[in-house]
PDB file of N, CA and C in Angstrom:
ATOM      1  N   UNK A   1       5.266  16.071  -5.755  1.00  0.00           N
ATOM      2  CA  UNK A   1       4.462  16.327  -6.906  1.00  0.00           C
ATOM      3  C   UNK A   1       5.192  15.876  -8.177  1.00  0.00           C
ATOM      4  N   UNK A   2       6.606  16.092  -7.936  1.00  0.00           N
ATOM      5  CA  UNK A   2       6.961  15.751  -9.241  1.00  0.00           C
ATOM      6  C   UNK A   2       7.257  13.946  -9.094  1.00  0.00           C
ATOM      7  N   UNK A   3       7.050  13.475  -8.017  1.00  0.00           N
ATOM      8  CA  UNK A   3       7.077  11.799  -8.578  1.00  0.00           C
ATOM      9  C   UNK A   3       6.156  11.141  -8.858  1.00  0.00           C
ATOM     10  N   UNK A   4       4.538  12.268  -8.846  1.00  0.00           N
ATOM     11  CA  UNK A   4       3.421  11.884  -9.551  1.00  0.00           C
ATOM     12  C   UNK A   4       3.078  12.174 -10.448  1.00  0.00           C
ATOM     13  N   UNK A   5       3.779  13.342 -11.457  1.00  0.00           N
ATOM     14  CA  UNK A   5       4.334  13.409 -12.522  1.00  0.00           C
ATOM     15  C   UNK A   5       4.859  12.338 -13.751  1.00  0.00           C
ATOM     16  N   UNK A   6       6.137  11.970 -12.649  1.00  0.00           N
ATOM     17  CA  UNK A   6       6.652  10.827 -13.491  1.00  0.00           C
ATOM     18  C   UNK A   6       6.050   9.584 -13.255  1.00  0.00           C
ATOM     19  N   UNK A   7       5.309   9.257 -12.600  1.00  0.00           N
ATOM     20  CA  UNK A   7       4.581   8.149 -12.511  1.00  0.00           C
ATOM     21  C   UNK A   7       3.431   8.603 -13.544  1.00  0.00           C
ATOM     22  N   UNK A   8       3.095   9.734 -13.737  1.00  0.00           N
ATOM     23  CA  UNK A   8       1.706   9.804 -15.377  1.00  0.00           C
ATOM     24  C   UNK A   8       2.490   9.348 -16.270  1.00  0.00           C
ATOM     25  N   UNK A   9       3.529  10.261 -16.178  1.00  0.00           N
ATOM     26  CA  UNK A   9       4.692  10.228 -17.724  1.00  0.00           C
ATOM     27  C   UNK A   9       4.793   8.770 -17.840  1.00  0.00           C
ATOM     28  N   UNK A  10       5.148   7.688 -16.914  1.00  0.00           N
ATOM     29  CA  UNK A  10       5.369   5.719 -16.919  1.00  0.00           C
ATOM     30  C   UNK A  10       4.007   5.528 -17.568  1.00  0.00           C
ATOM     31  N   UNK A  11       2.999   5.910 -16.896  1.00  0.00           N
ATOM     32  CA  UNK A  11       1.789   5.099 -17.436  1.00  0.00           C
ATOM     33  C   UNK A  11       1.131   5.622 -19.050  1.00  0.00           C
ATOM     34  N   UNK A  12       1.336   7.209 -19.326  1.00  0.00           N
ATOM     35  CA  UNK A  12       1.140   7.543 -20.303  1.00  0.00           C
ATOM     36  C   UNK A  12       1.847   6.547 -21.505  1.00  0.00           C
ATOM     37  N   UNK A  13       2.921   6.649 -20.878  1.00  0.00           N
ATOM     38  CA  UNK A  13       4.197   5.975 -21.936  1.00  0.00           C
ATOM     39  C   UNK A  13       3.786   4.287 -22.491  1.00  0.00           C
ATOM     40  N   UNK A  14       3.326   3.453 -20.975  1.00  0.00           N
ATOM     41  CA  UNK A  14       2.615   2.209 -21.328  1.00  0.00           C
ATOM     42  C   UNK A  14       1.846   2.547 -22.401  1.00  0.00           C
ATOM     43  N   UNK A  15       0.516   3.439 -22.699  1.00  0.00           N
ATOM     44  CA  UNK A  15      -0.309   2.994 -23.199  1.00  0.00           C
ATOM     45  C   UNK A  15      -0.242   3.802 -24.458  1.00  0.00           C
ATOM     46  N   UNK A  16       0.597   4.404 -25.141  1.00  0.00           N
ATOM     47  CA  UNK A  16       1.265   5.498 -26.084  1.00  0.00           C
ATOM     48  C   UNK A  16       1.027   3.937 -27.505  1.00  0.00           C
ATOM     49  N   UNK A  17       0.941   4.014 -28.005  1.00  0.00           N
ATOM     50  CA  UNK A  17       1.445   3.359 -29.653  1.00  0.00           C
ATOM     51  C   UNK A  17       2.553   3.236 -30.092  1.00  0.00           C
ATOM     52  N   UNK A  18       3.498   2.825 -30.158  1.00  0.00           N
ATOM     53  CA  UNK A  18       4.744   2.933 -30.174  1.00  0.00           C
ATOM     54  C   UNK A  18       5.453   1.470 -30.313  1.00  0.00           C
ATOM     55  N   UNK A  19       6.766   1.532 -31.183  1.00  0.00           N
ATOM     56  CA  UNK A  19       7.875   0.802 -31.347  1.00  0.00           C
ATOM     57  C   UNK A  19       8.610   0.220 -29.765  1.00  0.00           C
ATOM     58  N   UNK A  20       8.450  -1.409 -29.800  1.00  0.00           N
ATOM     59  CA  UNK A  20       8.512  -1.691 -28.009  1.00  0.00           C
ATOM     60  C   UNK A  20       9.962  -1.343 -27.701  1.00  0.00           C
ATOM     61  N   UNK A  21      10.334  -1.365 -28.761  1.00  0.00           N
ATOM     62  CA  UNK A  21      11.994  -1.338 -28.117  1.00  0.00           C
ATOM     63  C   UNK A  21      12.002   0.542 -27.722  1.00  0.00           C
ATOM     64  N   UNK A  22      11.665   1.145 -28.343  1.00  0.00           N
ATOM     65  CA  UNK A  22      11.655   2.853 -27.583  1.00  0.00           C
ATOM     66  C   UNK A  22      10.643   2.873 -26.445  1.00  0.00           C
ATOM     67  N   UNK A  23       9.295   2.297 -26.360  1.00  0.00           N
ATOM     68  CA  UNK A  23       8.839   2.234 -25.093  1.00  0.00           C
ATOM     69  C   UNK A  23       9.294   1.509 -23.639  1.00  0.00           C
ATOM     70  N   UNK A  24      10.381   0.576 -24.377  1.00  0.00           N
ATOM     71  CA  UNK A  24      11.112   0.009 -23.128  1.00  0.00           C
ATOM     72  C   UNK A  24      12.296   1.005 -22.773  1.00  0.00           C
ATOM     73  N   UNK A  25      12.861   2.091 -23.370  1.00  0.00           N
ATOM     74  CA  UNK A  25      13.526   2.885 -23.144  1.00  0.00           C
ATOM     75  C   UNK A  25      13.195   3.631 -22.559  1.00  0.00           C
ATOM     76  N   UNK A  26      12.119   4.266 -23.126  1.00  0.00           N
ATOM     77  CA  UNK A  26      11.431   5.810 -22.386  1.00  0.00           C
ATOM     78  C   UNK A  26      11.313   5.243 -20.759  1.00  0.00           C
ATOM     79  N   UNK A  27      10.610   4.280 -20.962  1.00  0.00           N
ATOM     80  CA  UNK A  27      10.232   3.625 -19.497  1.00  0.00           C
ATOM     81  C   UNK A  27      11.495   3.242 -18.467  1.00  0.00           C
ATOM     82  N   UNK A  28      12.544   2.662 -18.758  1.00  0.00           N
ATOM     83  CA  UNK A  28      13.637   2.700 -18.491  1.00  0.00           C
ATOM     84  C   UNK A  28      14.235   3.966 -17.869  1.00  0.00           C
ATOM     85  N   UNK A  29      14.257   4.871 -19.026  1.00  0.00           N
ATOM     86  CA  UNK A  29      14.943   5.909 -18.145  1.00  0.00           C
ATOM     87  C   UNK A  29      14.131   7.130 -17.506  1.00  0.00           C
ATOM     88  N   UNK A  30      12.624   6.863 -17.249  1.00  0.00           N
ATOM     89  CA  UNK A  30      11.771   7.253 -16.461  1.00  0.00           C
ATOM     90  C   UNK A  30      11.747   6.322 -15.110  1.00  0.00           C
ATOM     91  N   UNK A  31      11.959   5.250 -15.209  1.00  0.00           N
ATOM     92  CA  UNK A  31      12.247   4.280 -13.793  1.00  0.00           C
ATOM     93  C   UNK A  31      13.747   4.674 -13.028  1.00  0.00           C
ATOM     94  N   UNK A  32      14.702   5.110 -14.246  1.00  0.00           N
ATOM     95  CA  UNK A  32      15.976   5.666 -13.113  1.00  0.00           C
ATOM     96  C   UNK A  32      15.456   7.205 -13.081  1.00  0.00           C
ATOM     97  N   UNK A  33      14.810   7.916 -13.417  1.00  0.00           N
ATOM     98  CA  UNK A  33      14.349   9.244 -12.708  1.00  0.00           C
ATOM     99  C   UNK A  33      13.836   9.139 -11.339  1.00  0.00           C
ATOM    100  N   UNK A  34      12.818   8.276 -11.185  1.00  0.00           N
ATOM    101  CA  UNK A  34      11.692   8.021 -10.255  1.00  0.00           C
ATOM    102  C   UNK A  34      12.904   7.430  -9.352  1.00  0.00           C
ATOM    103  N   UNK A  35      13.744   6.389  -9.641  1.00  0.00           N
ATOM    104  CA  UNK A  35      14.802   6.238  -8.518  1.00  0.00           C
ATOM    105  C   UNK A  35      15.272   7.166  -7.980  1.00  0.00           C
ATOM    106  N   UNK A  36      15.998   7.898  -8.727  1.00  0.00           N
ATOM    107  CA  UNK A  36      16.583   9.758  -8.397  1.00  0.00           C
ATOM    108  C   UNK A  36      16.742   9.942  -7.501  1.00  0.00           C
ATOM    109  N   UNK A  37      14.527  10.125  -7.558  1.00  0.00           N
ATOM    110  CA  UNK A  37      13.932  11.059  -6.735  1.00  0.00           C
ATOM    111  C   UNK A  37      13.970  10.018  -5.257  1.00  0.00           C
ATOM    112  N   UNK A  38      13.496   9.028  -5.793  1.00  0.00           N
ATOM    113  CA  UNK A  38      13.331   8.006  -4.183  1.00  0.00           C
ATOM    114  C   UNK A  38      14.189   8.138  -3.484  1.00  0.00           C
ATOM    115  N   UNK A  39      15.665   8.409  -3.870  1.00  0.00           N
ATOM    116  CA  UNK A  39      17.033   8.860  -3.147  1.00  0.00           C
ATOM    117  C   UNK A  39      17.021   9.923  -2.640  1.00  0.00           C
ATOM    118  N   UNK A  40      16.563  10.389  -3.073  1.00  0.00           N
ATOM    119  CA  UNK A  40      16.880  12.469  -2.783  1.00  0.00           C
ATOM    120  C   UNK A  40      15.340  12.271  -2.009  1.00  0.00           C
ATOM    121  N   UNK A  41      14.315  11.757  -1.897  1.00  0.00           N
ATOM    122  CA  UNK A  41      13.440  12.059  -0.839  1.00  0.00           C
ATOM    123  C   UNK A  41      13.940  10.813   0.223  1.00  0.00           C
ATOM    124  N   UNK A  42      14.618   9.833   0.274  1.00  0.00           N
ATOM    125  CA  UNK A  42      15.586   9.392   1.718  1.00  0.00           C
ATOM    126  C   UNK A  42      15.968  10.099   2.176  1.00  0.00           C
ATOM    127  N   UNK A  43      16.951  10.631   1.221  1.00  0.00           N
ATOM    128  CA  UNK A  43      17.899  11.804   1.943  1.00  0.00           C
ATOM    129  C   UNK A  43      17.300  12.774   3.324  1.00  0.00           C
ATOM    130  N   UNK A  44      15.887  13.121   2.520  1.00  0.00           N
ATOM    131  CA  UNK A  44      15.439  14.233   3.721  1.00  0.00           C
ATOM    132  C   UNK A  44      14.597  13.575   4.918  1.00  0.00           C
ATOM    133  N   UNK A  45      15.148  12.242   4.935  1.00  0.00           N
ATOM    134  CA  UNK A  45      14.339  11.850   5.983  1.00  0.00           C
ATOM    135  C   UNK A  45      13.285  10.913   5.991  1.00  0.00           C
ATOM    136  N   UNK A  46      12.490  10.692   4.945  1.00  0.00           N
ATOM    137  CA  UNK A  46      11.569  10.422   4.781  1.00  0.00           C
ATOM    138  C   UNK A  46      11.864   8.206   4.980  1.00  0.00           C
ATOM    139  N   UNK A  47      10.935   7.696   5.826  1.00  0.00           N
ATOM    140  CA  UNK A  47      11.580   6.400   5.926  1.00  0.00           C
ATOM    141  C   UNK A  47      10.356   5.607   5.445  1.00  0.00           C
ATOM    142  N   UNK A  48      10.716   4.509   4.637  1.00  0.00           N
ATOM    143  CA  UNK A  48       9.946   3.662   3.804  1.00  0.00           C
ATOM    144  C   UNK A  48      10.229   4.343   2.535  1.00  0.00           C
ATOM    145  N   UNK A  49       9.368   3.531   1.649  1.00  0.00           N
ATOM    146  CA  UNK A  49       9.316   4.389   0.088  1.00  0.00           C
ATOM    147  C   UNK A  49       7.542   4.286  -0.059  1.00  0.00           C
ATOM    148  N   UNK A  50       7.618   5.404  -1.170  1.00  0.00           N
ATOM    149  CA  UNK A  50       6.377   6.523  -1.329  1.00  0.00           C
ATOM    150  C   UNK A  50       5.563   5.362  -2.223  1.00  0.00           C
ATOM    151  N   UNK A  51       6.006   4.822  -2.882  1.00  0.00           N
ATOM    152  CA  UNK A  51       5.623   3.734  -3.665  1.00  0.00           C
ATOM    153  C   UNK A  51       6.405   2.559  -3.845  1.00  0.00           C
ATOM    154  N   UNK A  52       5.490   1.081  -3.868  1.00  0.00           N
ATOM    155  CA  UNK A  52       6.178   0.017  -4.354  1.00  0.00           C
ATOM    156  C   UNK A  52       7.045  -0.012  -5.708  1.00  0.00           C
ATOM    157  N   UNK A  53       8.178  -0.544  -5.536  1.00  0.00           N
ATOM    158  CA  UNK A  53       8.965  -0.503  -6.949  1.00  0.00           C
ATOM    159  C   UNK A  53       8.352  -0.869  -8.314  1.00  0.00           C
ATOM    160  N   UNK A  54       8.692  -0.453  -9.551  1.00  0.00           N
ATOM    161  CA  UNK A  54       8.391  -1.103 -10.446  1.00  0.00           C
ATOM    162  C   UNK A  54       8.574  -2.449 -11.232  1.00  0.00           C
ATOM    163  N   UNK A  55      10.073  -2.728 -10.426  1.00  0.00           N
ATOM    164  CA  UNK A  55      10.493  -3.940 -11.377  1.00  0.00           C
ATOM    165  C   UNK A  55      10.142  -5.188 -10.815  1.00  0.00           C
ATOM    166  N   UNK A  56       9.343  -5.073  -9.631  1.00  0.00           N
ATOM    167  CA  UNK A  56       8.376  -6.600  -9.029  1.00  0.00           C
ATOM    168  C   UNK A  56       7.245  -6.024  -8.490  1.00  0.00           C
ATOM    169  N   UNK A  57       6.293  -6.658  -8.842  1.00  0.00           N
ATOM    170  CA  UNK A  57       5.166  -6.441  -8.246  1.00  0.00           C
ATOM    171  C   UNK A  57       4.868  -6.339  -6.990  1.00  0.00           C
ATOM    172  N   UNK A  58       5.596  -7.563  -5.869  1.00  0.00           N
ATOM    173  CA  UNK A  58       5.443  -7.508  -4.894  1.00  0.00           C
ATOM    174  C   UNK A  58       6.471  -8.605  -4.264  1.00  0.00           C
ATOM    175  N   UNK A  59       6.050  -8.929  -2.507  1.00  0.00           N
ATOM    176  CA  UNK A  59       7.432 -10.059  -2.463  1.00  0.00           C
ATOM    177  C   UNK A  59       6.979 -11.939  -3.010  1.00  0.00           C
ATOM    178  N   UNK A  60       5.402 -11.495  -2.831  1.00  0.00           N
ATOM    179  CA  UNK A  60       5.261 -13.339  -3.494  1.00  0.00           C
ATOM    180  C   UNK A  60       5.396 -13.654  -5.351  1.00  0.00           C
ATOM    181  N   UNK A  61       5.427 -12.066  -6.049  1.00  0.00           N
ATOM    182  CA  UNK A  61       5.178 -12.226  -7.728  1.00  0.00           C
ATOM    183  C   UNK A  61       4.028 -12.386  -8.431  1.00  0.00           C
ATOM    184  N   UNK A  62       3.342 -12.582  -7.338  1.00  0.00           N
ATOM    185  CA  UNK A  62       1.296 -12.470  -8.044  1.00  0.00           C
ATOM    186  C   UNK A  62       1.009 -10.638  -8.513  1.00  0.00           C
ATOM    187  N   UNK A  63       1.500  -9.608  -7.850  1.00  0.00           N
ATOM    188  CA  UNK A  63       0.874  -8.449  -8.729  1.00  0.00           C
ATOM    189  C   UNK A  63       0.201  -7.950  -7.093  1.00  0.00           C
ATOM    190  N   UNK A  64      -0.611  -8.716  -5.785  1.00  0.00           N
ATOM    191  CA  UNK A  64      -1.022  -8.313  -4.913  1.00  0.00           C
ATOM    192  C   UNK A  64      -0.283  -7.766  -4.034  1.00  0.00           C
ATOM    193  N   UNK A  65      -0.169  -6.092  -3.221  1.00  0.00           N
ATOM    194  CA  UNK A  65       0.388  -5.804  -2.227  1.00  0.00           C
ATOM    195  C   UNK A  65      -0.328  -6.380  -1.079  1.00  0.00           C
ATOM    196  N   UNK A  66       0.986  -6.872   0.055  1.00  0.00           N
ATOM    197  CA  UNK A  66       0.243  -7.446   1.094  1.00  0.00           C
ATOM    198  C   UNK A  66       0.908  -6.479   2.332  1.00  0.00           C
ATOM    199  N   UNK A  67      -0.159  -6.236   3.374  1.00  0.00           N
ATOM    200  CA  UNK A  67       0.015  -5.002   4.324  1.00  0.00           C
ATOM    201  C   UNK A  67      -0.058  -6.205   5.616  1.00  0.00           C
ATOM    202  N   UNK A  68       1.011  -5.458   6.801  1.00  0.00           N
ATOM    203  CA  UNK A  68       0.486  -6.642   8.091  1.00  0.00           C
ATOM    204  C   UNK A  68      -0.110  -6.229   8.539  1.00  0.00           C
ATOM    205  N   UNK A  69      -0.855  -6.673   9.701  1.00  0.00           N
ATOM    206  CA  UNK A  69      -2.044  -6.153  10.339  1.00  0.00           C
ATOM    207  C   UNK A  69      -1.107  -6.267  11.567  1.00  0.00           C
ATOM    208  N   UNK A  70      -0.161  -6.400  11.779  1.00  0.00           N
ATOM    209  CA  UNK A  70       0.359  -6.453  13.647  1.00  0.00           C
ATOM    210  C   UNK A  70       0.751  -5.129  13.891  1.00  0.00           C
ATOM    211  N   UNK A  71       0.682  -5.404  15.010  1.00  0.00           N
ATOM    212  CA  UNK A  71       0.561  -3.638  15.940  1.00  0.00           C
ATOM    213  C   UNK A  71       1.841  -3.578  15.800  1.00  0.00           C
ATOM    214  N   UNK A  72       2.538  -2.246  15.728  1.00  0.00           N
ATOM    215  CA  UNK A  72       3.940  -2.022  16.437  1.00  0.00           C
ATOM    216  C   UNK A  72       4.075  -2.157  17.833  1.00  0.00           C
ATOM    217  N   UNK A  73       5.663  -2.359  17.945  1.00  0.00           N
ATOM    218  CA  UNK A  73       6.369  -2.867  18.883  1.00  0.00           C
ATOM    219  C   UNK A  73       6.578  -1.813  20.374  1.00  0.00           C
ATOM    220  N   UNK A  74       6.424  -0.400  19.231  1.00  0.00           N
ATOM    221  CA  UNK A  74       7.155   0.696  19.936  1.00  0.00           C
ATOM    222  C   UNK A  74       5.671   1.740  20.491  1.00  0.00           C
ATOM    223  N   UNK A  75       4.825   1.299  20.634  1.00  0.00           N
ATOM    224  CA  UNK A  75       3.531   2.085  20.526  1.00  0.00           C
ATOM    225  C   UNK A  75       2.921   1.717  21.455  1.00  0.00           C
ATOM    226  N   UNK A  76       2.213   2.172  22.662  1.00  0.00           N
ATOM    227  CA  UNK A  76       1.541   1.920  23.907  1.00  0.00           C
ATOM    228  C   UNK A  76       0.522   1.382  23.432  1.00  0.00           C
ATOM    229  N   UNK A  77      -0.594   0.047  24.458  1.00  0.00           N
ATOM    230  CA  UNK A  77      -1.458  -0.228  24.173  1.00  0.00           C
ATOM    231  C   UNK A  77      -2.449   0.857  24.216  1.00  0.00           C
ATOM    232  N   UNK A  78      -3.246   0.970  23.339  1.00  0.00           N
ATOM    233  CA  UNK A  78      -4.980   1.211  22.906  1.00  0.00           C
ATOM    234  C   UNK A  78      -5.634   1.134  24.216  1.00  0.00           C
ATOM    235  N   UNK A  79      -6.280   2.215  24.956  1.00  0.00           N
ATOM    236  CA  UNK A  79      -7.450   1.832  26.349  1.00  0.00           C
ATOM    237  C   UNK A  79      -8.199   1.007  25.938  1.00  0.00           C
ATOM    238  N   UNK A  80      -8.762   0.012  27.042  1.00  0.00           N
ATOM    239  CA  UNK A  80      -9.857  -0.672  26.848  1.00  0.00           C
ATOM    240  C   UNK A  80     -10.850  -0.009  27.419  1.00  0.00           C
ATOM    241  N   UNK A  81     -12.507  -0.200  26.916  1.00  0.00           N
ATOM    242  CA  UNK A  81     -13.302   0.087  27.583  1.00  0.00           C
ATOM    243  C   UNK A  81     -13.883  -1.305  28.575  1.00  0.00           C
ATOM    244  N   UNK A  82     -14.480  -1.332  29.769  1.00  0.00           N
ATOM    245  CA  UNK A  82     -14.767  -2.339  30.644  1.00  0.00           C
ATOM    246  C   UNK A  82     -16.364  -3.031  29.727  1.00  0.00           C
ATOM    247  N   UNK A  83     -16.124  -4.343  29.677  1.00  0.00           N
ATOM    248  CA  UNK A  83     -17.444  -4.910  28.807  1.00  0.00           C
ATOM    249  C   UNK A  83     -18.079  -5.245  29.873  1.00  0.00           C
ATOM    250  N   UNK A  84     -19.558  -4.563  30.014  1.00  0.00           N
ATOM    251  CA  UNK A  84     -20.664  -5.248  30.726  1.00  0.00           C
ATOM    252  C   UNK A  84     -21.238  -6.463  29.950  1.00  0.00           C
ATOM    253  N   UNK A  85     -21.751  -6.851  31.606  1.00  0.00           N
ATOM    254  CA  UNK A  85     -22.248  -8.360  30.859  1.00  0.00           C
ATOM    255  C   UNK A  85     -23.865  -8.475  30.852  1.00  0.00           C
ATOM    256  N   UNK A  86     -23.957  -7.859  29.847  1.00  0.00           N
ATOM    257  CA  UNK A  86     -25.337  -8.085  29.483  1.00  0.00           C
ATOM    258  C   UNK A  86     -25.863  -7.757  28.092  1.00  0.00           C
ATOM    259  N   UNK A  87     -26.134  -7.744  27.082  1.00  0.00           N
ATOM    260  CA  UNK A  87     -26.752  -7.237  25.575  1.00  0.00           C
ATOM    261  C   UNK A  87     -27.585  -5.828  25.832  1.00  0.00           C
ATOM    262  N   UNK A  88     -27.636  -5.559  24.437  1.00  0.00           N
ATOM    263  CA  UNK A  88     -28.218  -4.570  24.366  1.00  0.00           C
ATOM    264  C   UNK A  88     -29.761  -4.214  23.473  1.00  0.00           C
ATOM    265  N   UNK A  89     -29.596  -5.719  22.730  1.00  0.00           N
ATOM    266  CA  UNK A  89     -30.647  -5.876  21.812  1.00  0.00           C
ATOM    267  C   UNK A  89     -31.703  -6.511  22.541  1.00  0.00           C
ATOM    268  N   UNK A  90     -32.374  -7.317  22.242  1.00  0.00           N
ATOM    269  CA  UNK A  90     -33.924  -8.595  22.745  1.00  0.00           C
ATOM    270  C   UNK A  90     -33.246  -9.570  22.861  1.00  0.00           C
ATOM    271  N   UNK A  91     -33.543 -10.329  23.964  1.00  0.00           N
ATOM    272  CA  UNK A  91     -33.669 -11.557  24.482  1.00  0.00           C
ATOM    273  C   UNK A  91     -34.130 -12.658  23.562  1.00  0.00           C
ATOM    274  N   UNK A  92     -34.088 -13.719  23.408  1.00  0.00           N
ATOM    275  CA  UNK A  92     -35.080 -14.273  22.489  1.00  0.00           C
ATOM    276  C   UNK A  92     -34.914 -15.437  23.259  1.00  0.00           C
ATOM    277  N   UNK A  93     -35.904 -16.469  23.302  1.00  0.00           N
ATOM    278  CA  UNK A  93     -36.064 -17.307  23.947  1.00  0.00           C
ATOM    279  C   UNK A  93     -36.055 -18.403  22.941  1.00  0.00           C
ATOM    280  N   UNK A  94     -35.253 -19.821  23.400  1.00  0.00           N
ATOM    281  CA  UNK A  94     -35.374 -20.776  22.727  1.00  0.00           C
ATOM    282  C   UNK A  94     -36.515 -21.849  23.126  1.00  0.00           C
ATOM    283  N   UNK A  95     -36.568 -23.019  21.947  1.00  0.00           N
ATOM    284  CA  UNK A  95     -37.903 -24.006  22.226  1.00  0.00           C
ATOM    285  C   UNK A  95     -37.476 -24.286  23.605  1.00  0.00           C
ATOM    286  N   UNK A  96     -36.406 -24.800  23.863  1.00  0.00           N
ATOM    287  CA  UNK A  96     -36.226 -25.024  25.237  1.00  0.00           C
ATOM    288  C   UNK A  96     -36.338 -24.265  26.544  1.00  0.00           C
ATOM    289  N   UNK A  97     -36.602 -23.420  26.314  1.00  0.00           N
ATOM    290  CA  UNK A  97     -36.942 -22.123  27.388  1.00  0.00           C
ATOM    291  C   UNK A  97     -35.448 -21.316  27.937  1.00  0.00           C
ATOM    292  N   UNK A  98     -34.705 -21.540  27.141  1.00  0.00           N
ATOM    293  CA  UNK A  98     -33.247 -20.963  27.738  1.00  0.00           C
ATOM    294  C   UNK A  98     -33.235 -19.506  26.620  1.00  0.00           C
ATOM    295  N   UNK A  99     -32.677 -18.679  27.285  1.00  0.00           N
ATOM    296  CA  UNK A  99     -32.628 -17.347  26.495  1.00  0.00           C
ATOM    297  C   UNK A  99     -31.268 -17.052  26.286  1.00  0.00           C
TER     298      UNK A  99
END
């Protein structure tokens, strides 16, 4: 709760009125808080991070997070169900008489 806190306090701070050189500060030492915490929630275990960093957008530099779609390595396959061979909707017949 409190690193969604300091993540209002970052964005409040963006959009505040203010002298850039103190908003690059405040923000600054609200980005080593939010580090802190990212340390001290490793600590207990927790693996990955809770959020993407602030100081890059991402790994290509466009601003888009990109997620993989591949299965893990360590995880049993998914059952299949057996596909019958036949539809379930209408038939439709072509000019040629093949359906």
């Amino acid at each position: 709760m409190l690193r969604a806190h300091l993540e209002y306090a970052r964005a409040e701070t963006l959009l505040r009125p203010m002298n850039p050189d103190t908003r690059t500060a405040e923000i600054a030492d609200i980005d080593a808080e939010i580090e802190a915490l990212e340390q001290e929630i490793t600590l207990t275990g927790l693996r990955g991070r809770t959020a993407p960093p602030h100081d890059r957008p991402d790994a290509d530099g466009n601003g888009r997070r990109v997620r993989s779609t591949r299965r893990r390595q360590d995880t049993p396959d998914l059952p299949r169900k057996p596909v019958a061979p036949h539809t379930l909707g209408r038939v439709y017949q072509a000019p040629d008489g093949t359906a």
